[in-house]
C-alpha atoms as a PDB file:
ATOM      1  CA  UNK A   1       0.000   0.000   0.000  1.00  0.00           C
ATOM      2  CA  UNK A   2       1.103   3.597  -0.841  1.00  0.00           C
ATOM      3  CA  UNK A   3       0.397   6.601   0.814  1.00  0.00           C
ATOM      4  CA  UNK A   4       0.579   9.778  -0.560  1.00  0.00           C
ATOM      5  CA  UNK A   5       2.515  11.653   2.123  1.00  0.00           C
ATOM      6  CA  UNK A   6       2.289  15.140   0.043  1.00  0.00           C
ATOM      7  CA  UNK A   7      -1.559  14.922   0.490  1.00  0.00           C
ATOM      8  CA  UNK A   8      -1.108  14.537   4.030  1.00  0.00           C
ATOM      9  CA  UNK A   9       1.458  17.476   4.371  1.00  0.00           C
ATOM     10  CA  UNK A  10      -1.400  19.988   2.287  1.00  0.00           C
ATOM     11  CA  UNK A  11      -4.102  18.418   4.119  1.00  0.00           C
ATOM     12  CA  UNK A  12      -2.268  19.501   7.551  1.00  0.00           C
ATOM     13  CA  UNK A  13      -0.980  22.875   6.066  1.00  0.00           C
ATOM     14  CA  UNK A  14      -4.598  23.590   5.021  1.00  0.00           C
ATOM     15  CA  UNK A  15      -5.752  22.568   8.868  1.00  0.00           C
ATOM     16  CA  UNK A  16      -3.467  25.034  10.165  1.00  0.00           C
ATOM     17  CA  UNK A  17      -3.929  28.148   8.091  1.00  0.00           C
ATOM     18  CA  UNK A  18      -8.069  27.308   8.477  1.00  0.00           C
ATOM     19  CA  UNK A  19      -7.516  27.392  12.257  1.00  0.00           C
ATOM     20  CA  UNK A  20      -5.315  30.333  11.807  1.00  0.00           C
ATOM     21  CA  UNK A  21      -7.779  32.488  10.194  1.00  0.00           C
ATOM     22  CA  UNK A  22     -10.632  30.848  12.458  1.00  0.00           C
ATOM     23  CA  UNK A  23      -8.401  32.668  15.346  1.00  0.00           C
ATOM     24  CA  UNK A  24      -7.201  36.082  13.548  1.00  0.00           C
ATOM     25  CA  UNK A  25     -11.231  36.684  12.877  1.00  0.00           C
ATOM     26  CA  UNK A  26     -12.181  36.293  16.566  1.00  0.00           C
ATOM     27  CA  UNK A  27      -9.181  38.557  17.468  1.00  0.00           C
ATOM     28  CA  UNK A  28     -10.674  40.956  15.207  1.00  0.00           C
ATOM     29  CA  UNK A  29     -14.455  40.799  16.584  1.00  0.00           C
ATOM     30  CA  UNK A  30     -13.188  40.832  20.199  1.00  0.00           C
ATOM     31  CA  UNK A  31     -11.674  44.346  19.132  1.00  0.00           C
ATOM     32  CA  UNK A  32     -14.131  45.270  17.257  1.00  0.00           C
ATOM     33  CA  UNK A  33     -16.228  44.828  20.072  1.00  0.00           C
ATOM     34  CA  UNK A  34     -13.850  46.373  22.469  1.00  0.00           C
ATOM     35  CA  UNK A  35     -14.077  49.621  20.571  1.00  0.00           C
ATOM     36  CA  UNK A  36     -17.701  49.664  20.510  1.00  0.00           C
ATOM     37  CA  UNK A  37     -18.209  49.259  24.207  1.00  0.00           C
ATOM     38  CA  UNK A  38     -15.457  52.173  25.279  1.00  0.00           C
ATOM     39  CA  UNK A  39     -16.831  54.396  22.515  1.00  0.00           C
ATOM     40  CA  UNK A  40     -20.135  53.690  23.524  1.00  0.00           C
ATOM     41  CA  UNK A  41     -19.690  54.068  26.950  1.00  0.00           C
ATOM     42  CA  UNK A  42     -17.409  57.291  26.385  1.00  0.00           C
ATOM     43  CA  UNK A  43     -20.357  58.837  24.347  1.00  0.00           C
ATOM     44  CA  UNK A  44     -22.669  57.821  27.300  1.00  0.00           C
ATOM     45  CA  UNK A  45     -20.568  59.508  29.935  1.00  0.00           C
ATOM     46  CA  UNK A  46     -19.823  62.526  27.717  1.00  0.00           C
ATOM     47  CA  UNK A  47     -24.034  62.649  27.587  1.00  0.00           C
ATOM     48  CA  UNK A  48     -24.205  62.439  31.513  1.00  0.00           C
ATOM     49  CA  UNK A  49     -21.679  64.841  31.992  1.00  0.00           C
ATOM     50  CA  UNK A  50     -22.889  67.562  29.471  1.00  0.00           C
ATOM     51  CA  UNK A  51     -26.343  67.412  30.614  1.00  0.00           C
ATOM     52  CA  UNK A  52     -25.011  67.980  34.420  1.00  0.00           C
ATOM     53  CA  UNK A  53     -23.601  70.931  33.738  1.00  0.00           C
ATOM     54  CA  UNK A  54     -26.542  71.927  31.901  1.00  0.00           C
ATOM     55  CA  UNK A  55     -28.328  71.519  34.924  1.00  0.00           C
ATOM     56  CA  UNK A  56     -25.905  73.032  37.272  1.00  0.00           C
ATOM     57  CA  UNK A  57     -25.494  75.792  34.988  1.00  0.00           C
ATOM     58  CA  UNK A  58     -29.413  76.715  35.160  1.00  0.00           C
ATOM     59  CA  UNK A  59     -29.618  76.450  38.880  1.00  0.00           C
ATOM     60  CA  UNK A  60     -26.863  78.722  39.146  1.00  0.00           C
ATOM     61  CA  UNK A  61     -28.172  81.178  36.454  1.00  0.00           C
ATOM     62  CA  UNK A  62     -31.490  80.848  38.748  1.00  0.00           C
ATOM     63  CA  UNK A  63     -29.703  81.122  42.127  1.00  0.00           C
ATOM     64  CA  UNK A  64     -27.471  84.948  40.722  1.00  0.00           C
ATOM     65  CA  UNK A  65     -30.820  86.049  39.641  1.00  0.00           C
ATOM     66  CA  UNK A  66     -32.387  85.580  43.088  1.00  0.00           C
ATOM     67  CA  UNK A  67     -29.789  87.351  44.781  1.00  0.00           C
ATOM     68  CA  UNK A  68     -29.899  90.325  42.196  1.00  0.00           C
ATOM     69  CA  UNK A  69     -26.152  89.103  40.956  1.00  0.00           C
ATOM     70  CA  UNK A  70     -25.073  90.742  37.630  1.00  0.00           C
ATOM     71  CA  UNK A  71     -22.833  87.816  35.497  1.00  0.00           C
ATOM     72  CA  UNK A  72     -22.701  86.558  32.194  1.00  0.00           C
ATOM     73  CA  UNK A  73     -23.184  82.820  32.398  1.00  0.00           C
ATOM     74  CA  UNK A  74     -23.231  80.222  29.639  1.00  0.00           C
ATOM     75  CA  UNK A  75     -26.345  78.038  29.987  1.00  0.00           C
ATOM     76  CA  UNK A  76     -24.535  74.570  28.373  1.00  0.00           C
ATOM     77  CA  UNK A  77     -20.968  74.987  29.933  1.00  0.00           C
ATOM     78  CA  UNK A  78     -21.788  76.989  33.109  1.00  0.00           C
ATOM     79  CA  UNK A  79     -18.956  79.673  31.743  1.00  0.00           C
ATOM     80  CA  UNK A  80     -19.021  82.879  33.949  1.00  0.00           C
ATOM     81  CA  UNK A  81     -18.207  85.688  33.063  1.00  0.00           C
ATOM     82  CA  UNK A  82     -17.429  88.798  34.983  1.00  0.00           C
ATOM     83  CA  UNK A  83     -16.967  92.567  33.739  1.00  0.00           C
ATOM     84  CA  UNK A  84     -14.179  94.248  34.764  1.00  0.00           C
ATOM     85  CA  UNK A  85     -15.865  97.389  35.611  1.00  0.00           C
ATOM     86  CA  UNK A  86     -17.990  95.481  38.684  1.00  0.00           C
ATOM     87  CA  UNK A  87     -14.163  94.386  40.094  1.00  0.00           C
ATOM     88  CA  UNK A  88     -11.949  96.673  39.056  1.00  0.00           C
ATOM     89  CA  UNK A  89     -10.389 100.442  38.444  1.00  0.00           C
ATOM     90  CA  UNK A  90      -9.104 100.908  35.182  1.00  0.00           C
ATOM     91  CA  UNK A  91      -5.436  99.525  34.642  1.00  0.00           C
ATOM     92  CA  UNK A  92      -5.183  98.230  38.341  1.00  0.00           C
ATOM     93  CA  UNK A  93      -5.595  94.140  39.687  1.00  0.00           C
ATOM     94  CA  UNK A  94      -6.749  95.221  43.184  1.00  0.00           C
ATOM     95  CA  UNK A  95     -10.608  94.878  43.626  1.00  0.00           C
ATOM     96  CA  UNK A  96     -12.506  98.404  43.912  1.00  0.00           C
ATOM     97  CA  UNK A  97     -14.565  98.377  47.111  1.00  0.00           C
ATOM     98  CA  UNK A  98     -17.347  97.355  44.395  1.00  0.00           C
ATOM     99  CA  UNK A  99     -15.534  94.513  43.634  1.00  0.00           C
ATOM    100  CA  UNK A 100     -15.204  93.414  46.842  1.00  0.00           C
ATOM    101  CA  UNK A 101     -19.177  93.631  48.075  1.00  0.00           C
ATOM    102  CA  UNK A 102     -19.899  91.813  44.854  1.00  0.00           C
ATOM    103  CA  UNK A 103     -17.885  89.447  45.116  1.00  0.00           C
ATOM    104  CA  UNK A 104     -18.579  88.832  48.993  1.00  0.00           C
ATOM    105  CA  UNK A 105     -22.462  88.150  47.209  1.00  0.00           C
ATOM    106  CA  UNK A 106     -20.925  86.098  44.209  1.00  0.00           C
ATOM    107  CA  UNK A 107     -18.351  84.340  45.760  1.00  0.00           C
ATOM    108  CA  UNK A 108     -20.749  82.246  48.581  1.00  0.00           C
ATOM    109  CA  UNK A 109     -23.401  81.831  46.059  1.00  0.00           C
ATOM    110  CA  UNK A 110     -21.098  80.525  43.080  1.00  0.00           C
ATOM    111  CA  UNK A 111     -19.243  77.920  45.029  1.00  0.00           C
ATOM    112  CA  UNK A 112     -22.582  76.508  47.518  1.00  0.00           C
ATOM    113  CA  UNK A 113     -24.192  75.901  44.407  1.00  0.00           C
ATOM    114  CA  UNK A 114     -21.656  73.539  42.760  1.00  0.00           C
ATOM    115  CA  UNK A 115     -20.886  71.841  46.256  1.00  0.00           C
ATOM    116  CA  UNK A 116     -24.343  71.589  46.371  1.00  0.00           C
ATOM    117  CA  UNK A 117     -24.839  69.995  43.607  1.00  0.00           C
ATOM    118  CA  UNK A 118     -24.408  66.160  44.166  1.00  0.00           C
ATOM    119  CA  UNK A 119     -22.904  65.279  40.703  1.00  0.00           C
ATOM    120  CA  UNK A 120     -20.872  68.165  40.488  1.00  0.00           C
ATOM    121  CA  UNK A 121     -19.504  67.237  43.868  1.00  0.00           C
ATOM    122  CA  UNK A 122     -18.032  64.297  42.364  1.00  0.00           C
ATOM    123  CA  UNK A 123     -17.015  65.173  39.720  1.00  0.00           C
ATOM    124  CA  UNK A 124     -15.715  68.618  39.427  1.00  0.00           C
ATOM    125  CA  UNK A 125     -11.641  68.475  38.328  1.00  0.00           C
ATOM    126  CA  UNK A 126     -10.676  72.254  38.411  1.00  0.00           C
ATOM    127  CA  UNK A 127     -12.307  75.508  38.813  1.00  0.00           C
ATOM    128  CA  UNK A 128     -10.381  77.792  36.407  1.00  0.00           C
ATOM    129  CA  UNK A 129     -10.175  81.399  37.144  1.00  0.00           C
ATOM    130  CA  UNK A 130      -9.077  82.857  33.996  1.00  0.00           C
ATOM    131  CA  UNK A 131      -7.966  87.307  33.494  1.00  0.00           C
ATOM    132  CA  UNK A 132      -8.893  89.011  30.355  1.00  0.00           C
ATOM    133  CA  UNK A 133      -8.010  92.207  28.739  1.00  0.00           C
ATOM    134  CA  UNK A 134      -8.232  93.976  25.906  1.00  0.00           C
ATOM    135  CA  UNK A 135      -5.671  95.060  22.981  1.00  0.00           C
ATOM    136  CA  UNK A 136      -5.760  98.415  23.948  1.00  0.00           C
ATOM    137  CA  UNK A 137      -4.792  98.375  27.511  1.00  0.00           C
ATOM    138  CA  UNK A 138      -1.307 100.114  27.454  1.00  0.00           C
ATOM    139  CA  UNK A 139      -1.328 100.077  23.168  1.00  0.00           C
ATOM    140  CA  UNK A 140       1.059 103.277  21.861  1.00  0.00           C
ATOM    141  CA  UNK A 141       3.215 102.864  25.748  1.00  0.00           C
ATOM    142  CA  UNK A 142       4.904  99.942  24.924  1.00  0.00           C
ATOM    143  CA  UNK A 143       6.572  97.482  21.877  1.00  0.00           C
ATOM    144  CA  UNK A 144       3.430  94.667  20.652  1.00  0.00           C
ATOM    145  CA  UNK A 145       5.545  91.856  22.708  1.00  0.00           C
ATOM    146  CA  UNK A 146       5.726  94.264  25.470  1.00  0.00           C
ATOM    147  CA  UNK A 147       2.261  95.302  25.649  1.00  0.00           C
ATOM    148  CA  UNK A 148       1.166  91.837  25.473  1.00  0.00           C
ATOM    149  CA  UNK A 149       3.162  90.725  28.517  1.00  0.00           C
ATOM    150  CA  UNK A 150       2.051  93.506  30.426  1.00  0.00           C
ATOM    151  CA  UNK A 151      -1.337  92.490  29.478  1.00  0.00           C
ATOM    152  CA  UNK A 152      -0.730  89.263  30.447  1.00  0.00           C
ATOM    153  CA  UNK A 153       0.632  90.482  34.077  1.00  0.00           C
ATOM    154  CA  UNK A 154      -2.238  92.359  34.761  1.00  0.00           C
ATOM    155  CA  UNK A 155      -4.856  89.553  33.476  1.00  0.00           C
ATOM    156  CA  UNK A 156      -3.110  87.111  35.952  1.00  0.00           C
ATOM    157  CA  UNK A 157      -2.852  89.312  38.783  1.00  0.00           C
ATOM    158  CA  UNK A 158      -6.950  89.881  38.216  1.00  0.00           C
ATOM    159  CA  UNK A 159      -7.384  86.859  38.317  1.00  0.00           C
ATOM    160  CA  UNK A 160      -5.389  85.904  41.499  1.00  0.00           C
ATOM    161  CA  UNK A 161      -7.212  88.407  43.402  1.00  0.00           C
ATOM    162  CA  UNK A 162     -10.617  87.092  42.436  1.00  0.00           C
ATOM    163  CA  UNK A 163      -9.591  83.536  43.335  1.00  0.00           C
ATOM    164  CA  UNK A 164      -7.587  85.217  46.630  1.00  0.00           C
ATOM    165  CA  UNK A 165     -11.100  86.784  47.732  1.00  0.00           C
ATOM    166  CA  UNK A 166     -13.022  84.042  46.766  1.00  0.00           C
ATOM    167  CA  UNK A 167     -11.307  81.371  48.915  1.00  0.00           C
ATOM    168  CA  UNK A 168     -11.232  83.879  51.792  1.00  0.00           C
ATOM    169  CA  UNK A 169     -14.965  84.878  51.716  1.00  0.00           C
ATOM    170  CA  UNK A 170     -17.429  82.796  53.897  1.00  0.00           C
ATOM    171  CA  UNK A 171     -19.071  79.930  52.300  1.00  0.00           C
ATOM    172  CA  UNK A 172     -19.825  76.439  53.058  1.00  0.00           C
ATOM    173  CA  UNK A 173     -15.958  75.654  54.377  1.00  0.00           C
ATOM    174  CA  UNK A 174     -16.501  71.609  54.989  1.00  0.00           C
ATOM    175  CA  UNK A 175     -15.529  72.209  51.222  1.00  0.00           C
ATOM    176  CA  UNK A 176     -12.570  74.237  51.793  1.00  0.00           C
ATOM    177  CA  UNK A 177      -9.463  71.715  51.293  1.00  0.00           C
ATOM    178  CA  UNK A 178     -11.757  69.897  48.040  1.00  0.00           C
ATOM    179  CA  UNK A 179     -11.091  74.103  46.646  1.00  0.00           C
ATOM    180  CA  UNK A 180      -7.492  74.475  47.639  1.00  0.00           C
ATOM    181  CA  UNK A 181      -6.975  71.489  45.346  1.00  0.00           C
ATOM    182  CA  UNK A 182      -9.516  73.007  42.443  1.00  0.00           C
ATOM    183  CA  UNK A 183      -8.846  76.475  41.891  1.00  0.00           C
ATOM    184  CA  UNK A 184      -6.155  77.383  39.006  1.00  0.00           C
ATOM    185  CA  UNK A 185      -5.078  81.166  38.092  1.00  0.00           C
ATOM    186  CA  UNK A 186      -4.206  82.089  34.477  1.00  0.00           C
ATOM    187  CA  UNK A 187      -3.950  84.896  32.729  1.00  0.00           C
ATOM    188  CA  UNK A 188      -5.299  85.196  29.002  1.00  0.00           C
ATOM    189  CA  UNK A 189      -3.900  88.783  28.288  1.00  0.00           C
ATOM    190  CA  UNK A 190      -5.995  89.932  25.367  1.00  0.00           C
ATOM    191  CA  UNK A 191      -5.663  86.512  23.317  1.00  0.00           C
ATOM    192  CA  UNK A 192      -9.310  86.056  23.452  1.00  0.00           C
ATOM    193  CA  UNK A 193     -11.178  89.026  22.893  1.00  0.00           C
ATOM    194  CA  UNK A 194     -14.913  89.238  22.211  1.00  0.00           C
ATOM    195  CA  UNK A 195     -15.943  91.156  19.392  1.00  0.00           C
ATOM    196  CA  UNK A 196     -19.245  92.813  18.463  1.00  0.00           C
ATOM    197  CA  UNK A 197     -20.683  93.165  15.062  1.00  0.00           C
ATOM    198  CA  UNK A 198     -16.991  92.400  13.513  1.00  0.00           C
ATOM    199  CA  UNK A 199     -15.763  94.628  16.043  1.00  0.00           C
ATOM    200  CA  UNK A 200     -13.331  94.264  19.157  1.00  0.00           C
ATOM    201  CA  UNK A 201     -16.215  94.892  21.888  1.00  0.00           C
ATOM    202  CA  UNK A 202     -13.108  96.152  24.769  1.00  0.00           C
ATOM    203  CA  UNK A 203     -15.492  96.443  28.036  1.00  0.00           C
ATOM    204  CA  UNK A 204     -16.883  92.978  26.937  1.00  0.00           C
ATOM    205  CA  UNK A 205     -13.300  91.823  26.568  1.00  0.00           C
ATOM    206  CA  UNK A 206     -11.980  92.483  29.826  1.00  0.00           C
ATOM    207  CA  UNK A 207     -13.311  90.442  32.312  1.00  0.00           C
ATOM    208  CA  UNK A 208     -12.257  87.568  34.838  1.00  0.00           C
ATOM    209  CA  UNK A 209     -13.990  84.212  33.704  1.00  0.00           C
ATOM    210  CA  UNK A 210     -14.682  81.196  35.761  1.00  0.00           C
ATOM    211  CA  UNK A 211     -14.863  77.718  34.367  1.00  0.00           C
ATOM    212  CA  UNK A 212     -15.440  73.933  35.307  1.00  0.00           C
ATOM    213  CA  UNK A 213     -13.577  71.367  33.822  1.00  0.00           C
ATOM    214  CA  UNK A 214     -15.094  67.673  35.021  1.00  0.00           C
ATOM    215  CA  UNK A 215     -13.292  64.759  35.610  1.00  0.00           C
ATOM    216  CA  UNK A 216     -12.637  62.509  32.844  1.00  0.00           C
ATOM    217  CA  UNK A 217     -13.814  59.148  33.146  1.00  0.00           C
ATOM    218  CA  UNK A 218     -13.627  55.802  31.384  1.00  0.00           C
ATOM    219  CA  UNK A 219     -15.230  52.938  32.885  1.00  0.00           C
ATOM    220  CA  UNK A 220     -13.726  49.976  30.427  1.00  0.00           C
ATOM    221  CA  UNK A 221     -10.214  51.848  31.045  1.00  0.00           C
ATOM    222  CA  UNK A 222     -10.896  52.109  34.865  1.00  0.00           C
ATOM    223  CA  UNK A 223     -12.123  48.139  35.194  1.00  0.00           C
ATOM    224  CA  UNK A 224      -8.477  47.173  33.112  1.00  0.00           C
ATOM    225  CA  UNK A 225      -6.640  48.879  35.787  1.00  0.00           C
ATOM    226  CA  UNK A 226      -8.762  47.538  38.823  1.00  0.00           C
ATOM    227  CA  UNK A 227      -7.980  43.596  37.093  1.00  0.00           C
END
């Protein structure tokens, strides 16, 4: 009897190159999969999150308004914003007397309502306190590069003495280390002016803003590091 030993060797080559794509195709549905579930649940949390700050945003728009509170504040993000003319004298980063009674009614109201607020509780990252100015604070005294730094200085040093009077004025202070951790300072000198009709609008454009940035969260990424 003969056997026909190439046969065998094709019929065992064919075997493993079957099983071999068998196993390369389920590798490629489990990441197909994979990606699906963390986009998924990325676009889920993104969802949750958005729609909190929606929330938060309104009952803070609804809380200033109560208390007779003058601010600009974005109704999705929960953006503040803050003319300079309620904090400040022209040219100068030390609050007015003006500055300082509204912010001793902004200050306690801003920060009880996101403690308040159980999911912002959580979740809240940062609290940005951000200077702005406008392009023609000290324009004509000064080199461009010059009068943007010295924009800069005085945007930052606004903004530190918002964030200094904030964390010094009464509020609910069972909070007060979860802030010292939150708050950040920057200045913005007049990079991001706001403009009217095609116009630079400069009272608009100086201001001190205050933003939230959440936590970012991945559930699939967090349960990999938990196993």
């Amino acid at each position: 009897m003969r056997i026909n030993l190439k046969k065998v060797e094709n019929s065992e080559n064919n075997i493993f190159w079957v099983t071999m794509t068998d196993l390369m195709t389920a590798l490629v549905l489990v990441f197909i999969i994979l990606f699906f579930y963390t986009y998924m649940t990325s676009f889920a949390e993104k969802i949750e999150r958005t729609t909190s700050q929606q929330k938060a945003a309104e009952a803070l728009q609804e809380t200033l308004k109560k208390q007779n509170i003058d601010a600009s504040i974005n109704g999705v993000t929960g953006v503040v914003k803050i003319s300079d003319l309620e904090l400040f004298e022209l040219n100068s980063y030390e609050l007015s007397p003006k500055g300082k009674m509204y912010l001793s009614k902004f200050a306690p109201a801003y920060l009880d309502s996101l403690f308040s607020n159980e999911y912002l509780n959580k979740n809240i990252d940062k609290i940005i306190i951000q200077g702005h100015t406008d392009s023609q604070t000290y324009k004509g005294e000064y080199s461009q590069d010059e009068q943007y730094m010295k924009n800069m200085e005085l945007s930052l040093k606004r903004a530190y003495s918002v964030a200094n009077f904030m964390i010094n004025t009464p509020y609910n202070k069972q909070n007060g280390d979860k802030l010292h951790k939150m708050v950040i300072v920057e200045g913005a000198s007049y990079s991001n002016p706001i403009f009217s009709n095609g116009k630079e609008d400069y009272a608009k454009s100086r201001r001190v803003e205050l933003k939230i940035v959440m936590k970012e969260k991945n559930k699939y990424r967090d349960t990999l590091k938990e196993e």
